[in-house]
C-alpha atoms as a PDB file:
ATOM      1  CA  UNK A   1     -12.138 -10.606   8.349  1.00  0.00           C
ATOM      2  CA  UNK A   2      -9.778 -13.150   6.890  1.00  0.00           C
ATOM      3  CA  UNK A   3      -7.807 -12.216   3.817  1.00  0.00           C
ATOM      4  CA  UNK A   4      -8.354 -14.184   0.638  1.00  0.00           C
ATOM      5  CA  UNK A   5      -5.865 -17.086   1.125  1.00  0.00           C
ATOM      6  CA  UNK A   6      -4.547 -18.614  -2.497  1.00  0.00           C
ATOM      7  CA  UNK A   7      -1.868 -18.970  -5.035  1.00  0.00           C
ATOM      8  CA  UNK A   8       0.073 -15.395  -5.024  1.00  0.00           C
ATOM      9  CA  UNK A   9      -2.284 -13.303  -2.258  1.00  0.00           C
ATOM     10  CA  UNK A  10      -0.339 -11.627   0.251  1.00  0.00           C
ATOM     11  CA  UNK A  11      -1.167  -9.997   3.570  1.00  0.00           C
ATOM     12  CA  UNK A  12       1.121  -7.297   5.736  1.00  0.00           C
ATOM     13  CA  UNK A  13       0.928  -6.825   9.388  1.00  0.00           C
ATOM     14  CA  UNK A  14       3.111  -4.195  10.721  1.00  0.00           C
ATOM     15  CA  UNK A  15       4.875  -4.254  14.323  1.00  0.00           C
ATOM     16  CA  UNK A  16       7.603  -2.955  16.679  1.00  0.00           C
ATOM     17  CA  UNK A  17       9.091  -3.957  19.865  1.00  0.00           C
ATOM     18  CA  UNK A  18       9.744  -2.760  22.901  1.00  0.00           C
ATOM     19  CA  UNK A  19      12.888  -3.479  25.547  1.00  0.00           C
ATOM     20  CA  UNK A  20      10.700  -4.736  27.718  1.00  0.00           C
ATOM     21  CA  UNK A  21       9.514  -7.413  24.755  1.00  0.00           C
ATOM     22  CA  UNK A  22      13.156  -8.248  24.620  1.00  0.00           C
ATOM     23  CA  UNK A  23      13.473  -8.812  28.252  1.00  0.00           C
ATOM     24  CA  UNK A  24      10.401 -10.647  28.480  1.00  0.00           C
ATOM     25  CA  UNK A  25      11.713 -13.202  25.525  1.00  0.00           C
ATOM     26  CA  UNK A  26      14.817 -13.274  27.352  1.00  0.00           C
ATOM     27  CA  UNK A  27      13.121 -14.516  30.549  1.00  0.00           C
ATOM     28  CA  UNK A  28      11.276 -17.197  28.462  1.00  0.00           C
ATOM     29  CA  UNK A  29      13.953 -18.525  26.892  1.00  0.00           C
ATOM     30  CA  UNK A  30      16.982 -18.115  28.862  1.00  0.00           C
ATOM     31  CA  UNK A  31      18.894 -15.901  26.101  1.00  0.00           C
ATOM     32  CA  UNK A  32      20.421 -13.397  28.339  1.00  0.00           C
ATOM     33  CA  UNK A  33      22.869 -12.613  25.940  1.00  0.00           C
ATOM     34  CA  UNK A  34      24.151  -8.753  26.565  1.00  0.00           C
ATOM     35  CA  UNK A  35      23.659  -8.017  23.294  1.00  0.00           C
ATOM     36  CA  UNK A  36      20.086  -7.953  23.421  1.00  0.00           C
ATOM     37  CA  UNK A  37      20.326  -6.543  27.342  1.00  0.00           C
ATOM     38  CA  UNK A  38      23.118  -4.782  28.410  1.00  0.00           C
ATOM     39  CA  UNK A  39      23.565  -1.225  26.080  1.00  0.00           C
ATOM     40  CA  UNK A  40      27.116  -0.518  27.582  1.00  0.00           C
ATOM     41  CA  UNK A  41      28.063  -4.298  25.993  1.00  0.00           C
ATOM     42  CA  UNK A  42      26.115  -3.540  22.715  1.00  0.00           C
ATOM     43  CA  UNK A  43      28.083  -0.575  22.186  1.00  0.00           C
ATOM     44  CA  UNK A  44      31.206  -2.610  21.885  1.00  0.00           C
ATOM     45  CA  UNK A  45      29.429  -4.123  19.166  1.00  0.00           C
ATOM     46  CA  UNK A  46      29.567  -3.512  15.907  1.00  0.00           C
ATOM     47  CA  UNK A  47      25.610  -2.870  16.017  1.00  0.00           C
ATOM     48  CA  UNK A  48      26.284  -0.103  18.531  1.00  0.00           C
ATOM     49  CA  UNK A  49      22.675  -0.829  20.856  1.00  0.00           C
ATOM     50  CA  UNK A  50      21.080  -3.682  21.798  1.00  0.00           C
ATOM     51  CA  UNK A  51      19.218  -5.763  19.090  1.00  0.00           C
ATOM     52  CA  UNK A  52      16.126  -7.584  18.971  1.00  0.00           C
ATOM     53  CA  UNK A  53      16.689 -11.747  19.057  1.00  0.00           C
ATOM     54  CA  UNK A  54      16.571 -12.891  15.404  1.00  0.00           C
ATOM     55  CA  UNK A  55      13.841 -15.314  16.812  1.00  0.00           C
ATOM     56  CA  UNK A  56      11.948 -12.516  18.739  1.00  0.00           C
ATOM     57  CA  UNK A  57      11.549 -10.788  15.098  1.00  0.00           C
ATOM     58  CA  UNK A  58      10.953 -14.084  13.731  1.00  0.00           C
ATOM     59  CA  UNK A  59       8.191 -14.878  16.173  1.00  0.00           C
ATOM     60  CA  UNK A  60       5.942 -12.578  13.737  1.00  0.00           C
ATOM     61  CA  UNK A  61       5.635 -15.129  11.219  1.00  0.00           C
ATOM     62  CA  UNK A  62       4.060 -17.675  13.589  1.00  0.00           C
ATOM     63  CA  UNK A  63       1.729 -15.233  14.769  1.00  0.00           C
ATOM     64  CA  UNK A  64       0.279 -13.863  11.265  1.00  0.00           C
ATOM     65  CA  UNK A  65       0.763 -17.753   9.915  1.00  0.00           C
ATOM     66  CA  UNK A  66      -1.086 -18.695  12.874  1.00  0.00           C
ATOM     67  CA  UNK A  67      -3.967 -16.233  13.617  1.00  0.00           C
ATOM     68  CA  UNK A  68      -4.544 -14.003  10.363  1.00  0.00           C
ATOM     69  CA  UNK A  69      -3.179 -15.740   6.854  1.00  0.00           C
ATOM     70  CA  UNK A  70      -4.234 -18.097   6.663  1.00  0.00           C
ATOM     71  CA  UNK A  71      -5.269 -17.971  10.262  1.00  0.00           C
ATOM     72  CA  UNK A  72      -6.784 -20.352  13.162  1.00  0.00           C
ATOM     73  CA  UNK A  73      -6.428 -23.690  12.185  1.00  0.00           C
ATOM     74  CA  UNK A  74      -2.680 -23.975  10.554  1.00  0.00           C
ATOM     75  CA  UNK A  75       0.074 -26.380  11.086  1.00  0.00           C
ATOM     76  CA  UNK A  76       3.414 -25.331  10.870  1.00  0.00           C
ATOM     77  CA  UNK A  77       5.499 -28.044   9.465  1.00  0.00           C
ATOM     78  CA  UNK A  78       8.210 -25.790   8.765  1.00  0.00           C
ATOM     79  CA  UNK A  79      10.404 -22.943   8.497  1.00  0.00           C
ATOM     80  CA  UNK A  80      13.706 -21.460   7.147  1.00  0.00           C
ATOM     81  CA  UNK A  81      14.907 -18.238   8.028  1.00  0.00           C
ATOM     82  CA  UNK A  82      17.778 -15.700   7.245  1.00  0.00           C
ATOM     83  CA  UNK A  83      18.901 -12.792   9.465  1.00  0.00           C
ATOM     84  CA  UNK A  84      20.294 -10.082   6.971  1.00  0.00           C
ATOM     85  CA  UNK A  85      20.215  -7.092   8.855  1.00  0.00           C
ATOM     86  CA  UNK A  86      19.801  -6.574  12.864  1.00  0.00           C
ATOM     87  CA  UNK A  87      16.308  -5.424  14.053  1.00  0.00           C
ATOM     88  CA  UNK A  88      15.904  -2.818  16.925  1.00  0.00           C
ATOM     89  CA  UNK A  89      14.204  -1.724  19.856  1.00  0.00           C
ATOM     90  CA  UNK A  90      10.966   0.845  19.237  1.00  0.00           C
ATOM     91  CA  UNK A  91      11.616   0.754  15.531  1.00  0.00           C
ATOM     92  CA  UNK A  92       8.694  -0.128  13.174  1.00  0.00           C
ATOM     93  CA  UNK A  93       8.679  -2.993  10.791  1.00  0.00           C
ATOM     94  CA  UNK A  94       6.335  -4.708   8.519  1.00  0.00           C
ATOM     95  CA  UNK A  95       6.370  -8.163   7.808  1.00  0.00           C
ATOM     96  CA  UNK A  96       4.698  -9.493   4.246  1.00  0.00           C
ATOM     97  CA  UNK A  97       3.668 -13.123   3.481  1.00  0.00           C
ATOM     98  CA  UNK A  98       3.028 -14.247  -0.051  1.00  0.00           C
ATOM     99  CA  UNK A  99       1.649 -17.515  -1.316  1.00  0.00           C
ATOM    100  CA  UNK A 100       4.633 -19.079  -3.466  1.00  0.00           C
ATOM    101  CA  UNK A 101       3.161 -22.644  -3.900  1.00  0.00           C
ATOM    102  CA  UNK A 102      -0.198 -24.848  -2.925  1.00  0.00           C
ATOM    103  CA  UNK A 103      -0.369 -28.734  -2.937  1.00  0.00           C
ATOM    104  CA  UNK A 104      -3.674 -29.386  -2.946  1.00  0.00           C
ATOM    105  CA  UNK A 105      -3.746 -32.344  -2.220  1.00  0.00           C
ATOM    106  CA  UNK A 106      -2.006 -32.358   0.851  1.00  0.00           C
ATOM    107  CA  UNK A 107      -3.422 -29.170   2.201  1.00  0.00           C
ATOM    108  CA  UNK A 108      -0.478 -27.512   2.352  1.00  0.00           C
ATOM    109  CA  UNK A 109       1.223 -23.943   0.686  1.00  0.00           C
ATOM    110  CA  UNK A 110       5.041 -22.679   1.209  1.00  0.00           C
ATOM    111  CA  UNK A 111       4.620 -19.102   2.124  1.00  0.00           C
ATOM    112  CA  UNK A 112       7.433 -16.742   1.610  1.00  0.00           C
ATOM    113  CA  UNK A 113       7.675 -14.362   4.757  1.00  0.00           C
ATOM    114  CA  UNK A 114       9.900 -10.762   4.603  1.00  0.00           C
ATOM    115  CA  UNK A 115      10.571  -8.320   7.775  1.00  0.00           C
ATOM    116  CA  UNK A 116      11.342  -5.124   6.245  1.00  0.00           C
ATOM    117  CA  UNK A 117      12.456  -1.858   8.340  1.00  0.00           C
ATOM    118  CA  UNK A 118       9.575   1.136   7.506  1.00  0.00           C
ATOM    119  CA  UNK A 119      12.290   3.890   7.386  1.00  0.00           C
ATOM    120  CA  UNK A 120      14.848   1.952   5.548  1.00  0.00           C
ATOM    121  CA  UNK A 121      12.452  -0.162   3.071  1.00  0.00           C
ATOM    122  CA  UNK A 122      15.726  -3.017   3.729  1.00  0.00           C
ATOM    123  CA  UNK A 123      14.892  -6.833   4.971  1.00  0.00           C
ATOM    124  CA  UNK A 124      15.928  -7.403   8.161  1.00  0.00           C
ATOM    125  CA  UNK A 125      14.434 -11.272   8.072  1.00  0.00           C
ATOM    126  CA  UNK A 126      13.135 -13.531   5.501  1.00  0.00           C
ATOM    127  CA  UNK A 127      11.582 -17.303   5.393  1.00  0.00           C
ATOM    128  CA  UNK A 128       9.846 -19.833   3.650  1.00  0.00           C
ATOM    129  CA  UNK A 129       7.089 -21.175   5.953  1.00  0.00           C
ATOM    130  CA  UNK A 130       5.072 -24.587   5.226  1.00  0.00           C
ATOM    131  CA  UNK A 131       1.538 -24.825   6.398  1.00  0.00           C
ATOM    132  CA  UNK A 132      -1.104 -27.111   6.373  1.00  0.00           C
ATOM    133  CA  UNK A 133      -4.814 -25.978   6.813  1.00  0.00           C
ATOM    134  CA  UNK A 134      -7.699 -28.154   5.377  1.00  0.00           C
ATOM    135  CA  UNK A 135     -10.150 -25.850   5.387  1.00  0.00           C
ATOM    136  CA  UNK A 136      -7.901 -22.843   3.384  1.00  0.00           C
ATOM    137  CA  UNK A 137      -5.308 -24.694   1.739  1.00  0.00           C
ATOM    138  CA  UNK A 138      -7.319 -26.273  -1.460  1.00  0.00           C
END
C-alpha cells in the first residue's frame, strides 16, 4: 500500500549495503576509487575501512522517491545533497522523507530526505528532492 502522500507526511525505509553493492556500483560507474575497494588503502585513511560512495547511499532517495513515496509515476527534477558523515559496509541505516512544500499547481512537492546510522541515530546524508507526480502531488 502507498503511504498517504501530502503536506508534512513522512515515510522511512530502512537499508544496508553490502561490499559486493559497492563493487557492483563501482563496475557501473567506473569509480574504482580504493577508498571504497581496497581496505589496506582505506586504512591510510582517516575513515580507517572502506566507505560506501556518497552516491551509492544517495541512490536510496531515488528509489523510495521513485517506487514508494510518492511512488510509480514521479519525476525527479531535482536534488541537493550533503555528505556529513561516511556510510559503511553491512551497517544499517534508515532513510526518512518528509513533505516540506506542495505547488499545486504545478504538481510538484520539495521533499526533504535524511540517511541516519541505526546505532548512532547521526545523519550520514541529507537532500531536498523535487518531484512532480500528477496524480499525488495536488
Amino acid at each position: 500500500m502507498t503511504p498517504e502522500f501530502g503536506l508534512n507526511a513522512s515515510h522511512s525505509y530502512s537499508f544496508r549495503f553490502s561490499q559486493a553493492d559497492v563493487a557492483d556500483f563501482a563496475r557501473v560507474t567506473g569509480d574504482n576509487n580504493p577508498l571504497h575497494l581496497d581496505a589496506d588503502f582505506a586504512a591510510q585513511t582517516p575513515f580507517k575501512r572502506p566507505i560506501i560512495h556518497g552516491m551509492l547511499g544517495a541512490s536510496v532517495f531515488t528509489k523510495v522517491l521513485g517506487t514508494e513515496f510518492p511512488g510509480y509515476g514521479s519525476v525527479y527534477l531535482g536534488q541537493t545533497l550533503e555528505f556529513l558523515r561516511p556510510m559503511f559496509v553491512d551497517t544499517d541505516y534508515e532513510a526518512t522523507f518528509t513533505v516540506q512544500a506542495i505547488d499545486s499547481a504545478r504538481h510538484t512537492a520539495q521533499i526533504l530526505g535524511e540517511i541516519r546510522d541505526k546505532q548512532t541515530g547521526k545523519v550520514t546524508t541529507k537532500g531536498i528532492a523535487t518531484l512532480m507526480h500528477r496524480e499525488k502531488i495536488l
